[in-house]
PDB file of N, CA and C in Angstrom:
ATOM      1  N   UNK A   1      -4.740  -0.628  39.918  1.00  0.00           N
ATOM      2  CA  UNK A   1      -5.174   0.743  40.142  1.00  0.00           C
ATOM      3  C   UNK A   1      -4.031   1.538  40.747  1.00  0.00           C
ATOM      4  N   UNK A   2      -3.544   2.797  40.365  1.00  0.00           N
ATOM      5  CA  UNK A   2      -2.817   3.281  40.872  1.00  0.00           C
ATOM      6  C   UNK A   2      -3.317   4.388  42.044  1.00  0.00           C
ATOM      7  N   UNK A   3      -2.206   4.496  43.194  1.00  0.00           N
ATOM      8  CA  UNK A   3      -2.399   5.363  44.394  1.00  0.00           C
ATOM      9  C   UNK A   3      -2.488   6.560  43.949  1.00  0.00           C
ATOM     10  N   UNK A   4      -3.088   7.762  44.394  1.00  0.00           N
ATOM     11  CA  UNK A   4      -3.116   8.744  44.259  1.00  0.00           C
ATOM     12  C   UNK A   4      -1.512  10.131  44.181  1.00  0.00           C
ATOM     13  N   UNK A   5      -1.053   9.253  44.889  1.00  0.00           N
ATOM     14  CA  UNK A   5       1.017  10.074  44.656  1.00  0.00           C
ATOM     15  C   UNK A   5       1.113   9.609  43.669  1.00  0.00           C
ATOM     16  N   UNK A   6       1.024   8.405  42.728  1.00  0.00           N
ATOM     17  CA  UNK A   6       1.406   7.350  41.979  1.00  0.00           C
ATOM     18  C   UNK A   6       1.526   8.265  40.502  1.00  0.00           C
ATOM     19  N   UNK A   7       2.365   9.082  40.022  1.00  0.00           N
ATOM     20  CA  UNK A   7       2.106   9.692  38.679  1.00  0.00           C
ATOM     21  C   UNK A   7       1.916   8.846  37.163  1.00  0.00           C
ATOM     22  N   UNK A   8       1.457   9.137  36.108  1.00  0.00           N
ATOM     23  CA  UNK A   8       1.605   8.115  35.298  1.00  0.00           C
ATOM     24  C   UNK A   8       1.851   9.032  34.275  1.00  0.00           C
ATOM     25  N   UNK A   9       2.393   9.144  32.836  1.00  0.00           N
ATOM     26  CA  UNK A   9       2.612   9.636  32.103  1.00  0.00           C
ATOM     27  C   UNK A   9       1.570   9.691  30.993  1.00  0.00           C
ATOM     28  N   UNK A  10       1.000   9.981  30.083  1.00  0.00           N
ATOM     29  CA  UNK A  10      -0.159  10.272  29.378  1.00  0.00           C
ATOM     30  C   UNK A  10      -0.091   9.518  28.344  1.00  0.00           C
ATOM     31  N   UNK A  11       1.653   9.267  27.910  1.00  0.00           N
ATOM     32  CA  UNK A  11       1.720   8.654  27.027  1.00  0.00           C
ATOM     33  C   UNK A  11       2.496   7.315  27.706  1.00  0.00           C
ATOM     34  N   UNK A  12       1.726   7.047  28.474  1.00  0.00           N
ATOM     35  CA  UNK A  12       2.597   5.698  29.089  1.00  0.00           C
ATOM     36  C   UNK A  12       2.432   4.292  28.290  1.00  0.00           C
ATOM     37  N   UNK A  13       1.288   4.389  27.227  1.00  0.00           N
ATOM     38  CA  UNK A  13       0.856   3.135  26.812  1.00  0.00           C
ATOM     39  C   UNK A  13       1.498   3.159  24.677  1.00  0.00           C
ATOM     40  N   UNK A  14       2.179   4.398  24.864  1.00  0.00           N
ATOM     41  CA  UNK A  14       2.717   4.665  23.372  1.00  0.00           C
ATOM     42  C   UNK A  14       4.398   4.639  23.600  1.00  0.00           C
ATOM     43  N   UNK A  15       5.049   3.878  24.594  1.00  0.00           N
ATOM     44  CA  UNK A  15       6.243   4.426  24.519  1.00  0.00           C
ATOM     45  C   UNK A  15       6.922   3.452  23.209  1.00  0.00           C
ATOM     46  N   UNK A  16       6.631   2.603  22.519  1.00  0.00           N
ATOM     47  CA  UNK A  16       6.882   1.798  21.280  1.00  0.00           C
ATOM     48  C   UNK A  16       7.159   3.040  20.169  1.00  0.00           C
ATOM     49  N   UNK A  17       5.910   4.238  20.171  1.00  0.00           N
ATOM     50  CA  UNK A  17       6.170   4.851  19.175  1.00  0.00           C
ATOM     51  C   UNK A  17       6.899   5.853  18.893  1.00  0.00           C
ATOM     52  N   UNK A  18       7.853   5.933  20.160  1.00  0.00           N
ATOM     53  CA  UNK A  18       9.357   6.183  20.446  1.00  0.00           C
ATOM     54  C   UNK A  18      10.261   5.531  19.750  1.00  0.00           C
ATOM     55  N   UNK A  19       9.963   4.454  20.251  1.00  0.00           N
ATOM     56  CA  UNK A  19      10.813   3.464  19.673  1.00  0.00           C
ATOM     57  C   UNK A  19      11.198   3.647  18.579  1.00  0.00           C
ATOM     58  N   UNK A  20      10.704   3.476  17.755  1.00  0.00           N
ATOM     59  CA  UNK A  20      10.176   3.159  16.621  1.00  0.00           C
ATOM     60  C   UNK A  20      10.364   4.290  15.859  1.00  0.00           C
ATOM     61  N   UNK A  21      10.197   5.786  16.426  1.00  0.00           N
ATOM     62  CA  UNK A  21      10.704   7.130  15.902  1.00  0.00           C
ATOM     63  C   UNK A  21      12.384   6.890  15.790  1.00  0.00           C
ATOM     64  N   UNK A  22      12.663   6.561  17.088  1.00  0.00           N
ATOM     65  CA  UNK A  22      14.345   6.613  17.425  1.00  0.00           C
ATOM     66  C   UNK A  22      14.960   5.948  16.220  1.00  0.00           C
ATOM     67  N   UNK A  23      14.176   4.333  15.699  1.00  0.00           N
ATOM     68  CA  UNK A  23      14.796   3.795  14.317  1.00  0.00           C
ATOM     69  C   UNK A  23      14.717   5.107  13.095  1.00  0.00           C
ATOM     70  N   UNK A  24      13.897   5.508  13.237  1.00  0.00           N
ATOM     71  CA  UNK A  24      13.713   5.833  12.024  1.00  0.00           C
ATOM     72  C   UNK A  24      14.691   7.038  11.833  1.00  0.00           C
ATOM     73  N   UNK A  25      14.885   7.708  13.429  1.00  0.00           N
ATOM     74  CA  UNK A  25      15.964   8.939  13.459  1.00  0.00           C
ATOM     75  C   UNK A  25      17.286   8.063  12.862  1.00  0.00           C
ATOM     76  N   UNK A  26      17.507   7.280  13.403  1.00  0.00           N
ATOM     77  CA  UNK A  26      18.746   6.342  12.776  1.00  0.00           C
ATOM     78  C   UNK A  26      19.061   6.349  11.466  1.00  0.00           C
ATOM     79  N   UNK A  27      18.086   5.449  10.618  1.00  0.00           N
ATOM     80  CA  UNK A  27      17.910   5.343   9.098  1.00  0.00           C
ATOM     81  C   UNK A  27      18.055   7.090   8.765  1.00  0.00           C
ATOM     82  N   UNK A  28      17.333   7.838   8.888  1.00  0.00           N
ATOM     83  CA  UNK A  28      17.558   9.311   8.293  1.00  0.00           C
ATOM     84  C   UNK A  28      18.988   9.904   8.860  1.00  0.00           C
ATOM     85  N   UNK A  29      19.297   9.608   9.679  1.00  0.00           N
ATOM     86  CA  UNK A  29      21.229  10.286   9.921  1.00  0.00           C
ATOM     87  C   UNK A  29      22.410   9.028   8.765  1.00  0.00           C
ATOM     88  N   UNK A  30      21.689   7.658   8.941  1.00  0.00           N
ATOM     89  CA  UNK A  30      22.369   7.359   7.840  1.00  0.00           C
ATOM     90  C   UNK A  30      22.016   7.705   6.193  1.00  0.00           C
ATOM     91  N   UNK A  31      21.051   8.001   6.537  1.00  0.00           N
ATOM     92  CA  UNK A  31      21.157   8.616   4.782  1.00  0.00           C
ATOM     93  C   UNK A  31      21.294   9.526   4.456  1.00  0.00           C
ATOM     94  N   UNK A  32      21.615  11.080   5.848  1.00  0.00           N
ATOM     95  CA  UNK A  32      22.392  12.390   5.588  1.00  0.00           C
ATOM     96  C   UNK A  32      23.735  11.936   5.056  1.00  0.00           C
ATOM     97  N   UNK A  33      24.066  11.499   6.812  1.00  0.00           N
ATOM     98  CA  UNK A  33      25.579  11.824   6.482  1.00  0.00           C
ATOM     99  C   UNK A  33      26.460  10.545   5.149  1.00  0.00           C
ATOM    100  N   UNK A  34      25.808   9.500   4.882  1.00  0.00           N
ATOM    101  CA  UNK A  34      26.454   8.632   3.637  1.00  0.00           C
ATOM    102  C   UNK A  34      25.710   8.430   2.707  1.00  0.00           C
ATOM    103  N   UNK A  35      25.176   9.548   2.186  1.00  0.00           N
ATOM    104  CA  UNK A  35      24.140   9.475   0.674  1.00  0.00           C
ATOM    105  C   UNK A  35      25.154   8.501  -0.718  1.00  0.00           C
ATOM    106  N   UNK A  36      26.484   9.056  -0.228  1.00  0.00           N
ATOM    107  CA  UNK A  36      27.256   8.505  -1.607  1.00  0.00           C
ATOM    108  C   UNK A  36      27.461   6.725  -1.495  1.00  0.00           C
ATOM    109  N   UNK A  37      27.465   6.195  -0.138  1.00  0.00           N
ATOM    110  CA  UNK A  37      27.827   5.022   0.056  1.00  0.00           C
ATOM    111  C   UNK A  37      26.506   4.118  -0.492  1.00  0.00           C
ATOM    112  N   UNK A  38      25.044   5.090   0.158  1.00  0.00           N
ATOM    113  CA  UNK A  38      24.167   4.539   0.328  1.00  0.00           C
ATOM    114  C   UNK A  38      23.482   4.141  -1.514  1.00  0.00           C
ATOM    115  N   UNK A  39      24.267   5.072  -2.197  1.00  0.00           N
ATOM    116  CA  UNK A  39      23.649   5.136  -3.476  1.00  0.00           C
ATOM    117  C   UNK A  39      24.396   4.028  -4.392  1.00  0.00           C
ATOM    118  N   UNK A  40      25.573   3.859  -3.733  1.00  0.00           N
ATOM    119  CA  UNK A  40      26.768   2.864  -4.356  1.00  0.00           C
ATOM    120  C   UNK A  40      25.969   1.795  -4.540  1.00  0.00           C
ATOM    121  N   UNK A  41      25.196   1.417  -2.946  1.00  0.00           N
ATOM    122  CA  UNK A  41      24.795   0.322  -3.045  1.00  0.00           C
ATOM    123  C   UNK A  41      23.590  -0.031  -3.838  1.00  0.00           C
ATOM    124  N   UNK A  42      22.903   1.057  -3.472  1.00  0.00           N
ATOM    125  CA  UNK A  42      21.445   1.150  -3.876  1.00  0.00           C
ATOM    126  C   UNK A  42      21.575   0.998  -5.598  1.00  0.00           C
ATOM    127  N   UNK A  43      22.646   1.088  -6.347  1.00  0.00           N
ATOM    128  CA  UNK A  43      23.041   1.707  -7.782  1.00  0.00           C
ATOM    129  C   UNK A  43      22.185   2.714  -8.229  1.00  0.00           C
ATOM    130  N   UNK A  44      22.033   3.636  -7.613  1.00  0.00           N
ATOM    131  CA  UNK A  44      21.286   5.029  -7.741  1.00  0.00           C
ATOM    132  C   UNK A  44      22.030   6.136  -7.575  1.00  0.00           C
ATOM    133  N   UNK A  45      21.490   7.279  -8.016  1.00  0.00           N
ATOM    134  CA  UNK A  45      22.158   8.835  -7.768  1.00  0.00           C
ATOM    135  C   UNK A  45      22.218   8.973  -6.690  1.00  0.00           C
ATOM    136  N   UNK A  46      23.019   9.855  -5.754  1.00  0.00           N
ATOM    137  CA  UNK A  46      23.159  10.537  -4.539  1.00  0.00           C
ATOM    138  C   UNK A  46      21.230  11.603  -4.769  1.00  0.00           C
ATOM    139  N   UNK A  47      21.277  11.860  -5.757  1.00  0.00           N
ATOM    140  CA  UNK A  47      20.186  13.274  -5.631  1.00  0.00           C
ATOM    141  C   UNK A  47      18.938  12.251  -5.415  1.00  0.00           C
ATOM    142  N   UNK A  48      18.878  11.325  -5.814  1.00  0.00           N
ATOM    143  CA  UNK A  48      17.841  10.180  -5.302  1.00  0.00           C
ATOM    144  C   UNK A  48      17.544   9.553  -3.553  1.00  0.00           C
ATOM    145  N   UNK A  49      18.997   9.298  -3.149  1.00  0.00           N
ATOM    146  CA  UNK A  49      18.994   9.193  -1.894  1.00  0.00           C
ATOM    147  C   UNK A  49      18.576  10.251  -0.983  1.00  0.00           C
ATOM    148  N   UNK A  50      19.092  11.222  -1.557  1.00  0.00           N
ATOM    149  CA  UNK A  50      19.193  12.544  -0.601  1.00  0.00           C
ATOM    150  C   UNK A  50      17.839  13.162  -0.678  1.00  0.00           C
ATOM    151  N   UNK A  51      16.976  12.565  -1.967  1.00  0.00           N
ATOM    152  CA  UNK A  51      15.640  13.158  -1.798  1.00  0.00           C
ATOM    153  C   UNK A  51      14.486  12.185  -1.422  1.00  0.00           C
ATOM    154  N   UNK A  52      14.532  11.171  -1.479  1.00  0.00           N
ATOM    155  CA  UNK A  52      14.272   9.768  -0.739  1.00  0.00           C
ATOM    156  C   UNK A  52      14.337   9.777   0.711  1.00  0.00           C
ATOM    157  N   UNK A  53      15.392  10.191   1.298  1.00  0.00           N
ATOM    158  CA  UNK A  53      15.965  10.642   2.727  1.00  0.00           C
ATOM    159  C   UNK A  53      14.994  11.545   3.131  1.00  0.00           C
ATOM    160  N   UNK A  54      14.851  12.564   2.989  1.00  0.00           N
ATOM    161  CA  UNK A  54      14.341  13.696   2.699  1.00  0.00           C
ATOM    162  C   UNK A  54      12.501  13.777   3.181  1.00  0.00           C
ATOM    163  N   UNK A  55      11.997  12.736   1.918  1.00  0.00           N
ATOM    164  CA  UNK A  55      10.621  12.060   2.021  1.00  0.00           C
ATOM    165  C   UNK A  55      10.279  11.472   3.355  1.00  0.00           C
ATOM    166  N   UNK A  56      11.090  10.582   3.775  1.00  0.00           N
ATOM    167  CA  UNK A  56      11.444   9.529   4.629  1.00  0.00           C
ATOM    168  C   UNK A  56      11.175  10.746   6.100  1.00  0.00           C
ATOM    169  N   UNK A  57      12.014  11.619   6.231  1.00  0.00           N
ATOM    170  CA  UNK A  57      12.122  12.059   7.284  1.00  0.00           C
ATOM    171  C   UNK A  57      11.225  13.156   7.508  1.00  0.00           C
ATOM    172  N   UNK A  58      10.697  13.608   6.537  1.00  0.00           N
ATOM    173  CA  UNK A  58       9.209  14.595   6.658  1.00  0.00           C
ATOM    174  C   UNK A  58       7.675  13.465   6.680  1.00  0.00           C
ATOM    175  N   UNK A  59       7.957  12.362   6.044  1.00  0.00           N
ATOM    176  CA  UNK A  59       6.627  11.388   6.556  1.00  0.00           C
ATOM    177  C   UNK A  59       7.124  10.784   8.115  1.00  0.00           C
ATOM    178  N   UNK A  60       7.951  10.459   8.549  1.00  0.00           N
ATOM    179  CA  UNK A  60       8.700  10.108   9.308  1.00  0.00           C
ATOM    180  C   UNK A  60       7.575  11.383  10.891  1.00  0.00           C
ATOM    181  N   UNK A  61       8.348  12.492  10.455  1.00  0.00           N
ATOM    182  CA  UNK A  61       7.879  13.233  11.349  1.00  0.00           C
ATOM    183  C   UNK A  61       6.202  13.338  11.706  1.00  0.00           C
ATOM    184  N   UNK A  62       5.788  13.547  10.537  1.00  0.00           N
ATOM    185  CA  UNK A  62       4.348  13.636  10.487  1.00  0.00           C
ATOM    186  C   UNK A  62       3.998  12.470  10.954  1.00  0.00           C
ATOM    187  N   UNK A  63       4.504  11.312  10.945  1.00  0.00           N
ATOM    188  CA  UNK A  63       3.773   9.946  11.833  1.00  0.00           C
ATOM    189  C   UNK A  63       3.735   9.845  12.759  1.00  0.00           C
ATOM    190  N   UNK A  64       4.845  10.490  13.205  1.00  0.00           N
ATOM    191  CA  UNK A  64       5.363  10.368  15.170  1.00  0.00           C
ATOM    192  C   UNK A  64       4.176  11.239  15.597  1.00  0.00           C
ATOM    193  N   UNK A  65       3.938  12.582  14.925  1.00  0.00           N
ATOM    194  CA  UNK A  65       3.600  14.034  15.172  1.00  0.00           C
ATOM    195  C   UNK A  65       1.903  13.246  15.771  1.00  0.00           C
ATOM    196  N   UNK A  66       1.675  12.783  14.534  1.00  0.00           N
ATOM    197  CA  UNK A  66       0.128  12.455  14.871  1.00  0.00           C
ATOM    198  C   UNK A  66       0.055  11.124  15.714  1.00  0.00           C
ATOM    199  N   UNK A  67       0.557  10.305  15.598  1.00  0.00           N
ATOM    200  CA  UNK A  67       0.816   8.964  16.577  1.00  0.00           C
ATOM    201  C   UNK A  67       0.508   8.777  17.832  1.00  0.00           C
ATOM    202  N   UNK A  68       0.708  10.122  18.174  1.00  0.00           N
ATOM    203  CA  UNK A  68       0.988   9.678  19.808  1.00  0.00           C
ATOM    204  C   UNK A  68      -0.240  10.773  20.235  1.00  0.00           C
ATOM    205  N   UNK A  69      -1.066   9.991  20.973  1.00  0.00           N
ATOM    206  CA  UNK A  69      -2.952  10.616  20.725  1.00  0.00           C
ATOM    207  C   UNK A  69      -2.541  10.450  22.256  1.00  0.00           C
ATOM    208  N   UNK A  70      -3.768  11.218  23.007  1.00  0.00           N
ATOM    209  CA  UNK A  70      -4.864  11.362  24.215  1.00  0.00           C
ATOM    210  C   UNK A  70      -5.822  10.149  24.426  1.00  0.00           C
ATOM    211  N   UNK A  71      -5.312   9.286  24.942  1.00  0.00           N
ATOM    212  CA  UNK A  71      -6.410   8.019  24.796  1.00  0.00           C
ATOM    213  C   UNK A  71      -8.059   8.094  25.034  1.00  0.00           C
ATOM    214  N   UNK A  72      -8.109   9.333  25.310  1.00  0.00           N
ATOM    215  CA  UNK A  72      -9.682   9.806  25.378  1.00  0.00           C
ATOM    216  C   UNK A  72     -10.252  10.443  24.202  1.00  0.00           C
ATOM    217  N   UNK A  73      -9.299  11.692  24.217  1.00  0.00           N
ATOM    218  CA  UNK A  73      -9.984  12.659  22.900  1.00  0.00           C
ATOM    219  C   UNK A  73      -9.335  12.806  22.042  1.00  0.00           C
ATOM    220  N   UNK A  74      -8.179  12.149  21.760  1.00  0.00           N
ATOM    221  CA  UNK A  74      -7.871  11.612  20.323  1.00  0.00           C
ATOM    222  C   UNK A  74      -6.669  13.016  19.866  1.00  0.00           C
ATOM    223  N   UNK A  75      -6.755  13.981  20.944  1.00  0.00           N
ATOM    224  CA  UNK A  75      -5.371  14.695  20.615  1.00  0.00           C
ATOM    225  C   UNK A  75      -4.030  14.747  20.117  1.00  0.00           C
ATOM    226  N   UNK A  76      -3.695  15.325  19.608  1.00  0.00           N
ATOM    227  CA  UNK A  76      -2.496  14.038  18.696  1.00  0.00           C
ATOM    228  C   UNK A  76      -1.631  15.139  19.322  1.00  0.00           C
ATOM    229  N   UNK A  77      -1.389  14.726  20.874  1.00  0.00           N
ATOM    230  CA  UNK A  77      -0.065  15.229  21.991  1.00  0.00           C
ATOM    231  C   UNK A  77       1.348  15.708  20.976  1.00  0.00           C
ATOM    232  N   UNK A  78       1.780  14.778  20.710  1.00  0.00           N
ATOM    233  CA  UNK A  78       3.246  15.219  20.036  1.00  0.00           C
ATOM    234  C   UNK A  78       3.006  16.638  19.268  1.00  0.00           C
ATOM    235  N   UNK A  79       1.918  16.538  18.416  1.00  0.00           N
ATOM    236  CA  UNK A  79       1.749  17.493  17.708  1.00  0.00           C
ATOM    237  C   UNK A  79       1.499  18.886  18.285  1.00  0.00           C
ATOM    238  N   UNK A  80       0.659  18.766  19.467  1.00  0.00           N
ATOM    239  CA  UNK A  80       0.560  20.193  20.394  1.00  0.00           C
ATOM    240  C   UNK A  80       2.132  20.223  21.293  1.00  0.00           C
ATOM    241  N   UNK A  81       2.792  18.782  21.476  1.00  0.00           N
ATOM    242  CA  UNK A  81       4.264  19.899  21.953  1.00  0.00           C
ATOM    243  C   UNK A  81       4.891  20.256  21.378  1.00  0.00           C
ATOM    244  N   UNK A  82       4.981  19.959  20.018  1.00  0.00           N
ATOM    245  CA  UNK A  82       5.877  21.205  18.781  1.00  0.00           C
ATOM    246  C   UNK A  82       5.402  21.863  18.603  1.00  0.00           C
ATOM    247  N   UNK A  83       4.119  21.985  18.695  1.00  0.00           N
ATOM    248  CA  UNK A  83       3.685  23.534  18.321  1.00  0.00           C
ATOM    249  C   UNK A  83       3.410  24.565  19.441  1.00  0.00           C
ATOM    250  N   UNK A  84       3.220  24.129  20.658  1.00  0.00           N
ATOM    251  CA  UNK A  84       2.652  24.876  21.844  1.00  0.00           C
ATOM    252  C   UNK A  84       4.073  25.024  22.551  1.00  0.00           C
ATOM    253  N   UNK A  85       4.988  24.031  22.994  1.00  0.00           N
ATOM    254  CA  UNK A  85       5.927  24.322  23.639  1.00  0.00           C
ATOM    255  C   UNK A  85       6.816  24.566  23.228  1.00  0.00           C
ATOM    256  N   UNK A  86       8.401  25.431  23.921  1.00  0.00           N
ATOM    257  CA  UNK A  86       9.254  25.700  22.983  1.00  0.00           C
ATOM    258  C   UNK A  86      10.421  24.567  22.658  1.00  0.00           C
ATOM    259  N   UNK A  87      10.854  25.237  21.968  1.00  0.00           N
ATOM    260  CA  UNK A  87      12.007  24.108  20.957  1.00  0.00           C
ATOM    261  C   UNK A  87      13.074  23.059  21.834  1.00  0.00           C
ATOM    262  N   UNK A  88      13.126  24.131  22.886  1.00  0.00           N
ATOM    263  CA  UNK A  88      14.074  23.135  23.897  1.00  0.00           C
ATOM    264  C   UNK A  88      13.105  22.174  25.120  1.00  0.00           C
ATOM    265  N   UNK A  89      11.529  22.543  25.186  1.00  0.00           N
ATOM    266  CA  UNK A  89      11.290  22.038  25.975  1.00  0.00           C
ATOM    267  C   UNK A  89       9.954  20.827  25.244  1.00  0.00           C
ATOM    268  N   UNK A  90       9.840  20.429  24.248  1.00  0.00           N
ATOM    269  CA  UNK A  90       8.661  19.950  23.749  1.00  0.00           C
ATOM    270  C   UNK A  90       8.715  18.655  24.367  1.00  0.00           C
ATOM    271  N   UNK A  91       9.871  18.015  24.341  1.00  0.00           N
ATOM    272  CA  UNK A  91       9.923  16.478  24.095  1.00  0.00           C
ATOM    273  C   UNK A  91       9.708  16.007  25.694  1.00  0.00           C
ATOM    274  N   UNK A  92      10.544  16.840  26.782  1.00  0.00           N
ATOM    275  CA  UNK A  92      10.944  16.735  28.078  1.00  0.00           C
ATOM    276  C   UNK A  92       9.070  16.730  28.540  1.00  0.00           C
ATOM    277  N   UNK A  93       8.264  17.779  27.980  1.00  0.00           N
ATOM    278  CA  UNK A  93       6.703  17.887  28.163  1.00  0.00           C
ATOM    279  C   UNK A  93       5.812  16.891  28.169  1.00  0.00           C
ATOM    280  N   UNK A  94       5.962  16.026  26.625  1.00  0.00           N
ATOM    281  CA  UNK A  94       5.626  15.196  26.102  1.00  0.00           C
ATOM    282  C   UNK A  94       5.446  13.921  26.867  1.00  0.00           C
ATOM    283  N   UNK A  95       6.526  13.840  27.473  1.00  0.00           N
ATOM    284  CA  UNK A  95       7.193  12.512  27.993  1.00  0.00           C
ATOM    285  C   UNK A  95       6.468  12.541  29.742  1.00  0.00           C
ATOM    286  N   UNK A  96       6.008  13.723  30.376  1.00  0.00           N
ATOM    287  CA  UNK A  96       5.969  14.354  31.256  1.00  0.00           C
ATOM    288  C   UNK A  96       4.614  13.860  31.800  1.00  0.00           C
ATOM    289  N   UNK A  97       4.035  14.829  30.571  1.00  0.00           N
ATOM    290  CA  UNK A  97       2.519  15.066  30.857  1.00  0.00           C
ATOM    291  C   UNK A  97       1.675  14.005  31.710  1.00  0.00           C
ATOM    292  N   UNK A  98       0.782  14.470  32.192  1.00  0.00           N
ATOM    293  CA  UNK A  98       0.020  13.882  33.198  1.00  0.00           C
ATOM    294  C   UNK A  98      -1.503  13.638  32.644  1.00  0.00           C
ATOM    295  N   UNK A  99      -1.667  15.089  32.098  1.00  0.00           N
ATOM    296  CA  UNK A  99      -3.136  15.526  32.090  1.00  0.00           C
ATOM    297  C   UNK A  99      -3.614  15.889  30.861  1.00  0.00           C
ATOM    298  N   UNK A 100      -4.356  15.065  29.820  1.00  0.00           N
ATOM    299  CA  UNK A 100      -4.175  16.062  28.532  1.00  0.00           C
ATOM    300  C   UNK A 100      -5.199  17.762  28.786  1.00  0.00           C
ATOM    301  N   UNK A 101      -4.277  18.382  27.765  1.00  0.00           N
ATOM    302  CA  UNK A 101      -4.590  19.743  28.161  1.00  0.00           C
ATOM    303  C   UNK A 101      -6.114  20.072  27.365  1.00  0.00           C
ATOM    304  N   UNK A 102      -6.410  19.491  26.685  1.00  0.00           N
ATOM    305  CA  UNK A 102      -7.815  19.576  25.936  1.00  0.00           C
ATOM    306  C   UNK A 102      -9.337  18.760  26.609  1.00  0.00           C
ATOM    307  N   UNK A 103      -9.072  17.729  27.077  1.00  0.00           N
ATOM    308  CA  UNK A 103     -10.081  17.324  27.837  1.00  0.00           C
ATOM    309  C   UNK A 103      -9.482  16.874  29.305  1.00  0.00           C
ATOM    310  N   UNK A 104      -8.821  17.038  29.902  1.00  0.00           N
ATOM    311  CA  UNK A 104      -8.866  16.616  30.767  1.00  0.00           C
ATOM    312  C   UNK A 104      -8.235  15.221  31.508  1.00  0.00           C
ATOM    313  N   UNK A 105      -8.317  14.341  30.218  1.00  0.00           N
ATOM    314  CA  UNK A 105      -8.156  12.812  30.942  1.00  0.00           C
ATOM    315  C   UNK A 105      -6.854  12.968  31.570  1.00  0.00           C
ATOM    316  N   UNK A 106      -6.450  11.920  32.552  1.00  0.00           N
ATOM    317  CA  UNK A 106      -5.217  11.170  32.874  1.00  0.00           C
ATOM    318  C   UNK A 106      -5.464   9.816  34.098  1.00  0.00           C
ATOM    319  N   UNK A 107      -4.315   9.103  33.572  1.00  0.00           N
ATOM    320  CA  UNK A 107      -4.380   7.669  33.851  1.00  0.00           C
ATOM    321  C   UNK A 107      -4.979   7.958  35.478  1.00  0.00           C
ATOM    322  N   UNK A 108      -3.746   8.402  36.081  1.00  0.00           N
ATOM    323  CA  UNK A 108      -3.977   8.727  37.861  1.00  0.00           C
ATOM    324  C   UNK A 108      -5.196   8.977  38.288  1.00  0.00           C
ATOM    325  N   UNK A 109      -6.411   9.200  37.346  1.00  0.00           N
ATOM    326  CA  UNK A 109      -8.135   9.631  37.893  1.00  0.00           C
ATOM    327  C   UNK A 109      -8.569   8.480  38.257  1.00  0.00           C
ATOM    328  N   UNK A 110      -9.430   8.410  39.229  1.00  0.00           N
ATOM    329  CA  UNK A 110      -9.920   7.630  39.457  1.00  0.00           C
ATOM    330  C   UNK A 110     -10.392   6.388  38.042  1.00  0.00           C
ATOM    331  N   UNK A 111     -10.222   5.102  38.614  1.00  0.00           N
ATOM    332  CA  UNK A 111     -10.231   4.246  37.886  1.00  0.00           C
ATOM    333  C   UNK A 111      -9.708   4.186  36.175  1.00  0.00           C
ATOM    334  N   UNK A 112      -9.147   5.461  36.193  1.00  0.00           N
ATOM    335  CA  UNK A 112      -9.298   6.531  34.674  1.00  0.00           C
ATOM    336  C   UNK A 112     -10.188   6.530  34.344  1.00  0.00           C
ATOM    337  N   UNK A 113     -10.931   6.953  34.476  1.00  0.00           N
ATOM    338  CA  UNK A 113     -11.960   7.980  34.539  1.00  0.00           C
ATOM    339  C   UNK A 113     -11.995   9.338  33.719  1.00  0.00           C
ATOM    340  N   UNK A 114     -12.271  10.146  32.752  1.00  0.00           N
ATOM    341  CA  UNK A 114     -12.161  11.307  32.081  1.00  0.00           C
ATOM    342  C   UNK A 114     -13.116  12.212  33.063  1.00  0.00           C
ATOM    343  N   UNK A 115     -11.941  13.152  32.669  1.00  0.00           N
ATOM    344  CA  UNK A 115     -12.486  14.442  33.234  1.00  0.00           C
ATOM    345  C   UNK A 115     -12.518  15.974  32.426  1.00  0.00           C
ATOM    346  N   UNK A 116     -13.215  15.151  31.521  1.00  0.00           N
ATOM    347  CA  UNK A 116     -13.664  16.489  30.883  1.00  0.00           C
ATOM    348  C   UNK A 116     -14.564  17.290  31.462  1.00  0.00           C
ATOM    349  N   UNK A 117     -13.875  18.712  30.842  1.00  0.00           N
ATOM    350  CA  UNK A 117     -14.377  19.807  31.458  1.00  0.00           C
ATOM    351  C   UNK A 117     -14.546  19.734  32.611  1.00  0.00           C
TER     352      UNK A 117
END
């Protein structure tokens, strides 16, 4: 049980799907910046890689986007800090948060406990 000073992060039990974003940021900078190497190997077109890449990093986003939920009400957090906060501050929020902003929950409540409404 945590003390009441004791902060916890909202997404303290998803930090894997960080992880796991960060690979995938990887794989998509290697297939910007060396489409020609990547196609050498692949024995494919560059316009294949580069639109493959492309796929990759717009499903890519949309997975992270929805992934990372409100363990109560199912808010899909990532997705309200790109859209609610600004461009320089979404991720720093994300990582932050305490309290989801739609119902209420966070770890630090008693026993966690939801506090909706």
């Amino acid at each position: 049980m945590n003390s009441p000073t004791q902060s916890v992060p909202l997404i303290a039990g998803q930090r894997w799907k960080f992880q796991l974003g960060a690979v995938a940021l990887c794989v998509l900078l290697v297939g910007m910046f060396a489409p020609d190497a990547i196609a050498r190997l692949a024995g494919t077109e560059r316009a294949a890689v580069t639109l493959a890449t492309t796929a990759f990093g717009f499903l890519a986003l949309v997975g992270f986007a929805l992934s990372v939920r409100c363990p109560s009400c199912s808010l899909s957090l990532a997705w309200y800090a790109l859209s609610k906060q600004s461009h320089g501050a979404w991720l720093s929020w994300l990582l932050d948060v305490e309290v989801c902003p739609r119902c209420g929950y966070s770890h630090s409540s008693a026993s966690g406990a939801h506090n909706a409404e």
